[in-house]
C-alpha atoms as a PDB file:
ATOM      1  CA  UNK A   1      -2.069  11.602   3.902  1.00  0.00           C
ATOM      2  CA  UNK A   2      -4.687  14.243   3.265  1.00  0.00           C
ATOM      3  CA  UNK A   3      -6.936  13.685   0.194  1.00  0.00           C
ATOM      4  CA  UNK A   4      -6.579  16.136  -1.620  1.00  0.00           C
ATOM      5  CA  UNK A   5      -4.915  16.610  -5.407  1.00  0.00           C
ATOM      6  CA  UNK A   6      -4.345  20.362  -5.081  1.00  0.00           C
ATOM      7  CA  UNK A   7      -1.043  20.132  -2.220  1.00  0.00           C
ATOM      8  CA  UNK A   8       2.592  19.020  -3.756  1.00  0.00           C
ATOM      9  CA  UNK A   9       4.191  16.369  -1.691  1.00  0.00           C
ATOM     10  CA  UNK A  10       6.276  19.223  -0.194  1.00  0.00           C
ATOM     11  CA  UNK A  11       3.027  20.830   1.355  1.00  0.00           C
ATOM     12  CA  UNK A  12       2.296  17.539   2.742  1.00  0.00           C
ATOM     13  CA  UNK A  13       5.659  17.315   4.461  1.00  0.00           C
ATOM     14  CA  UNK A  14       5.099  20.915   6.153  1.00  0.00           C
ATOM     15  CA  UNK A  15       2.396  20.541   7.050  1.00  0.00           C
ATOM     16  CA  UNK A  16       3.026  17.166   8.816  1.00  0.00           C
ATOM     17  CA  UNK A  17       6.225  18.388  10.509  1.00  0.00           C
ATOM     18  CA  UNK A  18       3.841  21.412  11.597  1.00  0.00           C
ATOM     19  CA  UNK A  19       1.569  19.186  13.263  1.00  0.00           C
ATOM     20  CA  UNK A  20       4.546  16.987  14.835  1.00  0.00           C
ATOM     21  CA  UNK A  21       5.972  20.468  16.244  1.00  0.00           C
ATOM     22  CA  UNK A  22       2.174  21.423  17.592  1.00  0.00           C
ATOM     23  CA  UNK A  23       2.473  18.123  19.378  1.00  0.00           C
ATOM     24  CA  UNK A  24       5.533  18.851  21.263  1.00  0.00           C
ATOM     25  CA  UNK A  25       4.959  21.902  22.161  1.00  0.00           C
ATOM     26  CA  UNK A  26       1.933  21.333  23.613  1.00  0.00           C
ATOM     27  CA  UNK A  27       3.513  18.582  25.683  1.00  0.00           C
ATOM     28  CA  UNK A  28       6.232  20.911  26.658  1.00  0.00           C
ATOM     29  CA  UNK A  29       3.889  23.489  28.152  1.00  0.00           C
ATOM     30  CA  UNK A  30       2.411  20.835  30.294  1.00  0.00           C
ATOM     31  CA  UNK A  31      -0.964  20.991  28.454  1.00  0.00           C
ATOM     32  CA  UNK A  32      -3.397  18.116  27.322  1.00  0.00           C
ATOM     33  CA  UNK A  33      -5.128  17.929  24.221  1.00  0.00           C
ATOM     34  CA  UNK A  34      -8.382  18.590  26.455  1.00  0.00           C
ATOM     35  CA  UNK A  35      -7.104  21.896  28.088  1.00  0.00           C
ATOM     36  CA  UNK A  36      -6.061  23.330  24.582  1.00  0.00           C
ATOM     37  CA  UNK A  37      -9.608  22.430  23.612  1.00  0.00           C
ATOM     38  CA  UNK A  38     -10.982  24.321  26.400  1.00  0.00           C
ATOM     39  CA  UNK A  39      -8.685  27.494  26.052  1.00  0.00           C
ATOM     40  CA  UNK A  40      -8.879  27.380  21.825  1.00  0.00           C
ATOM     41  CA  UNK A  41     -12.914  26.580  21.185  1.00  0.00           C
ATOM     42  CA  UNK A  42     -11.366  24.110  19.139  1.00  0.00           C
ATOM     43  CA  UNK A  43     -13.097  20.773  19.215  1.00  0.00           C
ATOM     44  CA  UNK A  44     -11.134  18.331  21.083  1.00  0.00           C
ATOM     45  CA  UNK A  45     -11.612  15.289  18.049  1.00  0.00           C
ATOM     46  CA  UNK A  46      -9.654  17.845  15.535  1.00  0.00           C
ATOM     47  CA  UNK A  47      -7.060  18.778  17.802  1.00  0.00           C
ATOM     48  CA  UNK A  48      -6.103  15.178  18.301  1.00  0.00           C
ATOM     49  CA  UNK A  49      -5.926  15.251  14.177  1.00  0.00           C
ATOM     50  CA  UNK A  50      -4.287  18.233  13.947  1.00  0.00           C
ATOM     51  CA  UNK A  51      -1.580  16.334  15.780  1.00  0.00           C
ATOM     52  CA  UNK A  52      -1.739  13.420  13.619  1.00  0.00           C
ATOM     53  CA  UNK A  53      -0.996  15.181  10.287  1.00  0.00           C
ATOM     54  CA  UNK A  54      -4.950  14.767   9.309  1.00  0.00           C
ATOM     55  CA  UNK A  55      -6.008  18.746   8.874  1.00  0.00           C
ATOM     56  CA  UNK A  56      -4.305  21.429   7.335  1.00  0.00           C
ATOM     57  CA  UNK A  57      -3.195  24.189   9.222  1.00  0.00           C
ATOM     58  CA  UNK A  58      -4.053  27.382   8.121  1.00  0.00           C
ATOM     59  CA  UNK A  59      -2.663  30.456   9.395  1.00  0.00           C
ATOM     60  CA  UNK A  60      -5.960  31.335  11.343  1.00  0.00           C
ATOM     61  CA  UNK A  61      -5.990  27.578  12.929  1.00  0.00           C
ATOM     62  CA  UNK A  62      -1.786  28.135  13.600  1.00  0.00           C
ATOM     63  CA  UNK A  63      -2.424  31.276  15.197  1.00  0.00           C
ATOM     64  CA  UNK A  64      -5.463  30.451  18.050  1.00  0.00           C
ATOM     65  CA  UNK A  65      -2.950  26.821  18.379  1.00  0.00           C
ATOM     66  CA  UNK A  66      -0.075  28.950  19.353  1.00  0.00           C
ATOM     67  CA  UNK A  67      -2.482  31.207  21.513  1.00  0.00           C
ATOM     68  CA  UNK A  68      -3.610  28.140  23.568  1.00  0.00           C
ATOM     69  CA  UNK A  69      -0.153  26.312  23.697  1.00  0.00           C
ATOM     70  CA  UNK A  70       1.199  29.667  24.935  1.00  0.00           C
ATOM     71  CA  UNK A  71       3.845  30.657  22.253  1.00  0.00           C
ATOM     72  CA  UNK A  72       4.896  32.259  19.354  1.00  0.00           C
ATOM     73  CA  UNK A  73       3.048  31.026  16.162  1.00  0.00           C
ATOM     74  CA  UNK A  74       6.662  31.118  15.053  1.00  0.00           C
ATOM     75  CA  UNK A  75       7.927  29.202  17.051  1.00  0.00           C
ATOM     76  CA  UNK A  76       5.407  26.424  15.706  1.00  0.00           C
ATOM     77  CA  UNK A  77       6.733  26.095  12.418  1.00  0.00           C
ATOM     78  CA  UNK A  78       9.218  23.711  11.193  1.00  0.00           C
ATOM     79  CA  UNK A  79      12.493  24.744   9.482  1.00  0.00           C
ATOM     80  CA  UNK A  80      12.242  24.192   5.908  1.00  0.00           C
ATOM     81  CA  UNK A  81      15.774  22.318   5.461  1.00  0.00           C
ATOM     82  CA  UNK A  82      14.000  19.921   8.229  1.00  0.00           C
ATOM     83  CA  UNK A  83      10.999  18.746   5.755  1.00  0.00           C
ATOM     84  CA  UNK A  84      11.419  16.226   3.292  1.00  0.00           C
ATOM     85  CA  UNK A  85       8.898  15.095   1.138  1.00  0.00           C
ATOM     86  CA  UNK A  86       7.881  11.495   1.092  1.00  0.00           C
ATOM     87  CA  UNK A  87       8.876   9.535  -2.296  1.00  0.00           C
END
């Protein structure tokens, strides 16, 4: 759970299906954590959060993700009716 008082429970639950779906697709396109480090700039410690629900994913961070995964930043996100918000 991120710490912090000013996301519902909703944007909690996107944003941890987003990182889920980051996850996947990286292991779909056959890349490590390390090589989408490499290709992003982005340290390999917060992708490895990123994945893990622990950092919120702005649009910037979605975007240079998708770049180094090698899709659509689209094709990242999660379908809304596919969220659900913890209790």
């Amino acid at each position: 759970m991120l710490d912090d008082t000013d996301w519902t429970a909703e944007d909690e639950a996107f944003n941890w299906a987003l990182s889920k779906r980051i996850g996947q697709a990286r292991r779909a396109a056959g890349k490590t954590q390390s090589a989408v480090a490499r290709e992003t700039g982005i340290k390999y410690s917060r992708i490895c959060r990123i994945e893990t629900g622990r950092v919120r994913i702005g649009l910037d961070l979605l975007q240079r993700l998708a770049d180094g995964i090698g899709v659509s930043a689209t094709k990242l996100l999660p379908r809304t009716d596919q969220v659900t918000p913890a209790a």
